[in-house]
PDB file of N, CA and C in Angstrom:
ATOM      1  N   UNK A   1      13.385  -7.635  -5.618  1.00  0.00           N
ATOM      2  CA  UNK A   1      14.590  -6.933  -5.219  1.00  0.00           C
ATOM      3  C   UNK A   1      15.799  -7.395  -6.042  1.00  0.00           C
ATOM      4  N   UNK A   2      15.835  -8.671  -6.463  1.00  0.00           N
ATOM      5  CA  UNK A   2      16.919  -9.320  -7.337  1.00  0.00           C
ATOM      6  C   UNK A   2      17.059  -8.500  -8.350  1.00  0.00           C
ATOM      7  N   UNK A   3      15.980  -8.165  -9.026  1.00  0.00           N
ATOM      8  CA  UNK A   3      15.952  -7.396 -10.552  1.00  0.00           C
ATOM      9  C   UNK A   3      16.407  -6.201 -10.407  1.00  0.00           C
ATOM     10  N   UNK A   4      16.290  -5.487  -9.407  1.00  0.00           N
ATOM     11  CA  UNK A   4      16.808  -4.235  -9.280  1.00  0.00           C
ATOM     12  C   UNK A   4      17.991  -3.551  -9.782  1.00  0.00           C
ATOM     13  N   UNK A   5      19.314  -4.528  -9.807  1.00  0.00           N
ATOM     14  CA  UNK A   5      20.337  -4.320 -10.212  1.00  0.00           C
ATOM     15  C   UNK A   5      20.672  -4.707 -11.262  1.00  0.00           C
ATOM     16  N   UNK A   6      20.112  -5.235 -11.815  1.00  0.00           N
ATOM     17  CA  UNK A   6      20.009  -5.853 -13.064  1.00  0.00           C
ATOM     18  C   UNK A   6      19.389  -4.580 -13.860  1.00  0.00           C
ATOM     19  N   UNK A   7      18.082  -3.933 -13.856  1.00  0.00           N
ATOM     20  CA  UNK A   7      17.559  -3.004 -14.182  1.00  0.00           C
ATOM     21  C   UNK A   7      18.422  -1.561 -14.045  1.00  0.00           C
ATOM     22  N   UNK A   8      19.056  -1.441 -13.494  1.00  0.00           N
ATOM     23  CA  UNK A   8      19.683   0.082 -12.793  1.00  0.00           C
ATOM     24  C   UNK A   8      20.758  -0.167 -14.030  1.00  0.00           C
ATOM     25  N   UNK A   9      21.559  -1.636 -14.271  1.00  0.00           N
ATOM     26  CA  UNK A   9      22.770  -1.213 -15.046  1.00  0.00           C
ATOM     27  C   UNK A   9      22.142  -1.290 -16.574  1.00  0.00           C
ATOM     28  N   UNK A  10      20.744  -2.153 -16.723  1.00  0.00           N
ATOM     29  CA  UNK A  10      20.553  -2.471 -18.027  1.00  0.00           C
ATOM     30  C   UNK A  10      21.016  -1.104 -19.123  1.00  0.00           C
ATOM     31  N   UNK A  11      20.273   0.141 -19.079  1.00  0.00           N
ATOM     32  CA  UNK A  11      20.459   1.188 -19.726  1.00  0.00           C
ATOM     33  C   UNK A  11      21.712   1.235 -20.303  1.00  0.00           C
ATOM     34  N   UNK A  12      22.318   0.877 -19.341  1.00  0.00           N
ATOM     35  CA  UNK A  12      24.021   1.288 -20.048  1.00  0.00           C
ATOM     36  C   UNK A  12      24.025   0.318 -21.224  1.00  0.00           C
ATOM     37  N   UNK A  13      23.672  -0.557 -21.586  1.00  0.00           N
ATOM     38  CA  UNK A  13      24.120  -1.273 -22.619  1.00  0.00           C
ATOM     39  C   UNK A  13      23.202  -0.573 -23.856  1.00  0.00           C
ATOM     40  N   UNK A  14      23.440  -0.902 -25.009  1.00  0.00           N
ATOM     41  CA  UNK A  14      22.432  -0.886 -26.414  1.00  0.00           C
ATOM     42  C   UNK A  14      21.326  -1.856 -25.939  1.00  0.00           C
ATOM     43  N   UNK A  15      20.007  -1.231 -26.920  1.00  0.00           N
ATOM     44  CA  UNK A  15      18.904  -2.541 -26.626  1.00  0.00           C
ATOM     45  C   UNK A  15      19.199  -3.806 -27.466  1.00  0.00           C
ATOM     46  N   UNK A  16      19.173  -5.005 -27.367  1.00  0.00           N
ATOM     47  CA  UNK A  16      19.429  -5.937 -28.598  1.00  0.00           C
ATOM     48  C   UNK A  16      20.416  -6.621 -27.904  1.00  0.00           C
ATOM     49  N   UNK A  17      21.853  -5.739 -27.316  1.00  0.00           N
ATOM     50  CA  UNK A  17      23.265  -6.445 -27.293  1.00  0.00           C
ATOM     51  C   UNK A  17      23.322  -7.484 -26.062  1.00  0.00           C
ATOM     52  N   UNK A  18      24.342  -7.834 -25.657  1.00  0.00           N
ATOM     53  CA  UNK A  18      24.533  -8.937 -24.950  1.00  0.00           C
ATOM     54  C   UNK A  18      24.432  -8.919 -23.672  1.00  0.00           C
ATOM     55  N   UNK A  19      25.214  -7.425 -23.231  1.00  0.00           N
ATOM     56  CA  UNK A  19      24.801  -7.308 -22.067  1.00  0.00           C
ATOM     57  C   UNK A  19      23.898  -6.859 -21.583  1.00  0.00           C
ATOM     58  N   UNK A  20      22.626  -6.266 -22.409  1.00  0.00           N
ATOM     59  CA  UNK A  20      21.503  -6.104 -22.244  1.00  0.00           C
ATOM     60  C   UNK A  20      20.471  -7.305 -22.218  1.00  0.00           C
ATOM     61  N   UNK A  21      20.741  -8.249 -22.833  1.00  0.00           N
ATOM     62  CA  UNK A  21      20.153  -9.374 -22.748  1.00  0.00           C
ATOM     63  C   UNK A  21      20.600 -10.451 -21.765  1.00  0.00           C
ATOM     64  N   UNK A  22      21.691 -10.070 -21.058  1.00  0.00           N
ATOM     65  CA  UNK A  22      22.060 -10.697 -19.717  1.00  0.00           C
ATOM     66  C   UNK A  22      21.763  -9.767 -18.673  1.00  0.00           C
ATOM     67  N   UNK A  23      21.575  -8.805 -18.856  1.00  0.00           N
ATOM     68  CA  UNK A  23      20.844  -7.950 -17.641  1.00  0.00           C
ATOM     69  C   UNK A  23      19.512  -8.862 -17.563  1.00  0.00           C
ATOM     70  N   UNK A  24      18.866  -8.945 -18.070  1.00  0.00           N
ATOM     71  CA  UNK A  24      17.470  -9.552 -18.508  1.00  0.00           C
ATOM     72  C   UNK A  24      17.241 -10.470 -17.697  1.00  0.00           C
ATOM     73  N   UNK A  25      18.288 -11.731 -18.358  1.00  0.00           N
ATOM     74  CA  UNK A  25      17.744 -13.220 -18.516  1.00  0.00           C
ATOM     75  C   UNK A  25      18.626 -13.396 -16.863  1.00  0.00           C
ATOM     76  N   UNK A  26      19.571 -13.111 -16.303  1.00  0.00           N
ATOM     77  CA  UNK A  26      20.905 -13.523 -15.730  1.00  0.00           C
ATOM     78  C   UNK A  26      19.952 -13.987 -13.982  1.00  0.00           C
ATOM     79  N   UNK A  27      18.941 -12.864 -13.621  1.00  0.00           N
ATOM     80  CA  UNK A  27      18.097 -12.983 -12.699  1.00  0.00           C
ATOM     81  C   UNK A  27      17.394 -14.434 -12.638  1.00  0.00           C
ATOM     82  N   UNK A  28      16.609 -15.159 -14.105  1.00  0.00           N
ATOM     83  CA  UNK A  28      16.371 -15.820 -13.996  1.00  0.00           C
ATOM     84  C   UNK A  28      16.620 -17.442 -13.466  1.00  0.00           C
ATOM     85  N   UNK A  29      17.679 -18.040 -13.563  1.00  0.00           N
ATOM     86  CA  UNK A  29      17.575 -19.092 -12.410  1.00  0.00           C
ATOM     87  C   UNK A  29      17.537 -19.133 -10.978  1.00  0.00           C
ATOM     88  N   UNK A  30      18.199 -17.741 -10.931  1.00  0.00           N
ATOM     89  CA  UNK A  30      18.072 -17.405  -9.539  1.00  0.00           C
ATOM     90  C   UNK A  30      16.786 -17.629  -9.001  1.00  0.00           C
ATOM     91  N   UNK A  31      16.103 -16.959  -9.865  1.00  0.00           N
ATOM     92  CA  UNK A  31      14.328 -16.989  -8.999  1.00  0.00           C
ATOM     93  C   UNK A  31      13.757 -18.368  -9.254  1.00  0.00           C
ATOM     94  N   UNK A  32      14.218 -18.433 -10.390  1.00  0.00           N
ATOM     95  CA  UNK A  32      13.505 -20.486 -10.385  1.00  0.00           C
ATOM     96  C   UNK A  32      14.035 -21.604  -9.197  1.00  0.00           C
ATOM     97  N   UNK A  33      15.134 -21.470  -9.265  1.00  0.00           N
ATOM     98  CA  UNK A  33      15.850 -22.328  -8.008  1.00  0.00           C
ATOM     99  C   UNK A  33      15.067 -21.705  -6.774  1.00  0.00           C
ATOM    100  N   UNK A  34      15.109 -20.128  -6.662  1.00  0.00           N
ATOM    101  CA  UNK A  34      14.231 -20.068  -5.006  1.00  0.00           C
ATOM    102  C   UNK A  34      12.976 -20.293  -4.921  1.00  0.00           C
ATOM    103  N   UNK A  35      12.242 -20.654  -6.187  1.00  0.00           N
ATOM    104  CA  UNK A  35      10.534 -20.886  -6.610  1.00  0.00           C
ATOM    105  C   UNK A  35      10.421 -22.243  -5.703  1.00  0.00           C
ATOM    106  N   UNK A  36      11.483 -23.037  -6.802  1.00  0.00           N
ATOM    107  CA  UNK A  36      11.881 -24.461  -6.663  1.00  0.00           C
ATOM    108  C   UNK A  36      11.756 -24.924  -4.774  1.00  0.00           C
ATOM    109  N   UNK A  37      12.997 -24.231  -4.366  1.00  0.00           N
ATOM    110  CA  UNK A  37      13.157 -24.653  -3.140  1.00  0.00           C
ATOM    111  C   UNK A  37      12.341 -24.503  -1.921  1.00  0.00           C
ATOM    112  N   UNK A  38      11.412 -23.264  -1.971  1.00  0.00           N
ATOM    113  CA  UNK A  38      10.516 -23.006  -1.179  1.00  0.00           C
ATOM    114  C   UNK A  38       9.463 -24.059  -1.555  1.00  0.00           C
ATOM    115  N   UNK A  39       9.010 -24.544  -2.537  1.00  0.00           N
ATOM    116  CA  UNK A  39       8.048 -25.397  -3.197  1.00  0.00           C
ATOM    117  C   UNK A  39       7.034 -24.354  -3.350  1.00  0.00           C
ATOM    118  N   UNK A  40       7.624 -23.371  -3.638  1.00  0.00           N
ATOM    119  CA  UNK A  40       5.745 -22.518  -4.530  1.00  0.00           C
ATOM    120  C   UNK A  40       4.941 -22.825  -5.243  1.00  0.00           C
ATOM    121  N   UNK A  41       3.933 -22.972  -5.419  1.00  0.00           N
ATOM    122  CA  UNK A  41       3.219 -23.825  -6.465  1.00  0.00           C
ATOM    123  C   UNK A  41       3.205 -22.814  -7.831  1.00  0.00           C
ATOM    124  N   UNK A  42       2.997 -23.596  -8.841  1.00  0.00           N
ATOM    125  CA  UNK A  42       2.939 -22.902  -9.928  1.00  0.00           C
ATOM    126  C   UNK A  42       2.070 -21.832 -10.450  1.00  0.00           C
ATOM    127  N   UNK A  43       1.177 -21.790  -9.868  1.00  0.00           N
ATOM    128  CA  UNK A  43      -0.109 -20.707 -10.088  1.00  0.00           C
ATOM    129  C   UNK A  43       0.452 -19.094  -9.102  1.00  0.00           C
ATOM    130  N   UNK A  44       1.888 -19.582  -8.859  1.00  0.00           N
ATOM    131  CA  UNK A  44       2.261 -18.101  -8.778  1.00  0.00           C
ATOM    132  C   UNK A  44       3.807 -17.781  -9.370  1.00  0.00           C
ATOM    133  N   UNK A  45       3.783 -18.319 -10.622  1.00  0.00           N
ATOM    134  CA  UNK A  45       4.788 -18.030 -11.469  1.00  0.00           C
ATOM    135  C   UNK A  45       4.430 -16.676 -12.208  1.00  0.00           C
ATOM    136  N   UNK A  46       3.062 -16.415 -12.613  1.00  0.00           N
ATOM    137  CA  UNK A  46       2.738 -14.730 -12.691  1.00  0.00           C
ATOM    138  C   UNK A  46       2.686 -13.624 -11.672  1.00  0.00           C
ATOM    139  N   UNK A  47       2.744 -14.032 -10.603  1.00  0.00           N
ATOM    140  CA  UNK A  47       3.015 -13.066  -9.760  1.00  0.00           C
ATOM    141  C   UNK A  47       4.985 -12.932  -9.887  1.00  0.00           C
ATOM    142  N   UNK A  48       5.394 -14.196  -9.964  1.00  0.00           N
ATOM    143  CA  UNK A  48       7.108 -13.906 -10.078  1.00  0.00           C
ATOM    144  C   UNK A  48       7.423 -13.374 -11.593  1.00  0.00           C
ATOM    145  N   UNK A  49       7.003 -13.350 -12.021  1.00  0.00           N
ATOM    146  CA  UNK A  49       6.986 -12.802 -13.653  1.00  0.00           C
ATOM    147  C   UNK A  49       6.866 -11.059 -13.509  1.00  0.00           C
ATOM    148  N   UNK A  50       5.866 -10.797 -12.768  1.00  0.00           N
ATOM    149  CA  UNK A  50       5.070  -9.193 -12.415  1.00  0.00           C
ATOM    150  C   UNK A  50       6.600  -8.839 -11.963  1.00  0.00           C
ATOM    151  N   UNK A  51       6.705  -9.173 -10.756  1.00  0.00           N
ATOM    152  CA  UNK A  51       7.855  -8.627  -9.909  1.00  0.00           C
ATOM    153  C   UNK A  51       9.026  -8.433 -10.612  1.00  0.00           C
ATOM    154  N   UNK A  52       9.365  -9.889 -11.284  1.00  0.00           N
ATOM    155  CA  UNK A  52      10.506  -9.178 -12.205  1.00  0.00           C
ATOM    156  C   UNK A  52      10.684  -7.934 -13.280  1.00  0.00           C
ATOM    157  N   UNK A  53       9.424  -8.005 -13.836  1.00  0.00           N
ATOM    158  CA  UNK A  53       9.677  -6.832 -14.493  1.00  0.00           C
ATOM    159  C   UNK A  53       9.297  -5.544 -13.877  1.00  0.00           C
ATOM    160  N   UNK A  54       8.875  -5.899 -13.006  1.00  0.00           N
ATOM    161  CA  UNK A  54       8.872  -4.191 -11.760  1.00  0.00           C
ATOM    162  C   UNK A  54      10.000  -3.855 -11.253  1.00  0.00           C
ATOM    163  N   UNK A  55      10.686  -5.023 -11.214  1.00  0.00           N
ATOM    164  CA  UNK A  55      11.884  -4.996 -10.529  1.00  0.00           C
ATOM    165  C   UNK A  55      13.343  -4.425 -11.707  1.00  0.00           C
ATOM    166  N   UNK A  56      12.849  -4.867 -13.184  1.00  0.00           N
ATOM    167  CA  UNK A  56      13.739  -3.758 -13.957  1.00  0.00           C
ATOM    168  C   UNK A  56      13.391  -2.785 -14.148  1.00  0.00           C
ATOM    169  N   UNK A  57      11.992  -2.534 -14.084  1.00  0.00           N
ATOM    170  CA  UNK A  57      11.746  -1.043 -15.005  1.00  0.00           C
ATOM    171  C   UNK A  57      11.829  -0.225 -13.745  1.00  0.00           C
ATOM    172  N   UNK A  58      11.415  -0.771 -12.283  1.00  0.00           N
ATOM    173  CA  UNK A  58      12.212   0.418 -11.020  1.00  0.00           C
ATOM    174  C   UNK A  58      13.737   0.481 -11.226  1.00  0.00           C
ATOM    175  N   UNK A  59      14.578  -0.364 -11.625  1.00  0.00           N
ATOM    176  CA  UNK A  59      15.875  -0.291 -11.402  1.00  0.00           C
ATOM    177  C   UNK A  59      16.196   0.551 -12.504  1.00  0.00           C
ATOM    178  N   UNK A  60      15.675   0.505 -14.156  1.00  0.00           N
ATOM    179  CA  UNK A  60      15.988   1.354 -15.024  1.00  0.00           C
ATOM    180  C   UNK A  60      15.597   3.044 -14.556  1.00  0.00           C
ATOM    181  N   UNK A  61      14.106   3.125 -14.123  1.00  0.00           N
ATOM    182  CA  UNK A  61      13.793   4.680 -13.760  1.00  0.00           C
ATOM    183  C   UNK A  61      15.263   5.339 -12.804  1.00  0.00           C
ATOM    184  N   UNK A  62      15.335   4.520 -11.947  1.00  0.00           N
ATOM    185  CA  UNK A  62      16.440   4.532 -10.446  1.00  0.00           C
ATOM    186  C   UNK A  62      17.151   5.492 -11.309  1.00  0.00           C
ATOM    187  N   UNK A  63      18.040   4.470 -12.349  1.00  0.00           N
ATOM    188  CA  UNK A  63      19.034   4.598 -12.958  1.00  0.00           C
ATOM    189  C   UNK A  63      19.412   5.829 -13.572  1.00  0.00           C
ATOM    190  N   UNK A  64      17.792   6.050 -14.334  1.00  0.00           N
ATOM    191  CA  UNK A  64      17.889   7.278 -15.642  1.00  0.00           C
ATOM    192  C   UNK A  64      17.685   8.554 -14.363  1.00  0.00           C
ATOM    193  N   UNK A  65      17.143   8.553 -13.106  1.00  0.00           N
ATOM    194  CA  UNK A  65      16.566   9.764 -11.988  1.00  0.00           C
ATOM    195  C   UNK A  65      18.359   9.942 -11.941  1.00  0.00           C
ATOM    196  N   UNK A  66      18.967   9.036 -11.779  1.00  0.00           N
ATOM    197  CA  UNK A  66      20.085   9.633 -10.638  1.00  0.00           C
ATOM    198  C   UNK A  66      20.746  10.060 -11.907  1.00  0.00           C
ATOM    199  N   UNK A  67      21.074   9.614 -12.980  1.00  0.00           N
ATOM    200  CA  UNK A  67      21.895  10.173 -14.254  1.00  0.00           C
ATOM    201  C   UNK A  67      21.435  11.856 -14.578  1.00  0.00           C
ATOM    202  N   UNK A  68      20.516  12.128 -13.875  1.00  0.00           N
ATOM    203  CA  UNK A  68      19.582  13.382 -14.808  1.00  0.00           C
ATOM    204  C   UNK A  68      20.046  14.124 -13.427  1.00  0.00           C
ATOM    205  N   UNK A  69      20.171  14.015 -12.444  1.00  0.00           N
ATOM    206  CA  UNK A  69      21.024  14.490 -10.770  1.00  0.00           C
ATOM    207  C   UNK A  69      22.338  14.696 -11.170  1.00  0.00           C
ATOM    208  N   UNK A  70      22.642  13.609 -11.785  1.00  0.00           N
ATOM    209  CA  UNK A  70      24.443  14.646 -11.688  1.00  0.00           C
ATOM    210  C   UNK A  70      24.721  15.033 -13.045  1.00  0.00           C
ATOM    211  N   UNK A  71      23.926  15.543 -13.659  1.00  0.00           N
ATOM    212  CA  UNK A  71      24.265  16.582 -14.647  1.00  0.00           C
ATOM    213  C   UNK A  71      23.739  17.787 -14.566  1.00  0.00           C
TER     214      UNK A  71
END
């Protein structure tokens, strides 16, 4: 769910630029610190890996559905 918003605004930027690459990365301590604190074990750092990027490429589709609605 974190990535979501991260994903929805990524589009707006160029691919490559800065704020596309902080759309990206910006999620990440977030989820390490809550990995961290729950004590998850490491053999489900690919399942938190999956999610994140489900979690941009739903937030990018979101993004491009509702842009293609109000035109």
């Amino acid at each position: 769910m974190l990535n979501l918003p991260f994903g929805w605004i990524r589009p707006r930027y160029p691919k490559f630029s800065a704020g596309w690459f902080l759309c990206i990365h910006a999620p990440i301590p977030v989820v390490i610190f809550l990995r961290l604190s729950t004590k998850t074990p490491f053999k489900f750092v690919p399942i938190f890996v999956a999610t994140a990027v489900a979690g941009q490429i739903a937030g990018s589709r979101l993004s491009k559905i509702k842009r293609e609605e109000q035109r």
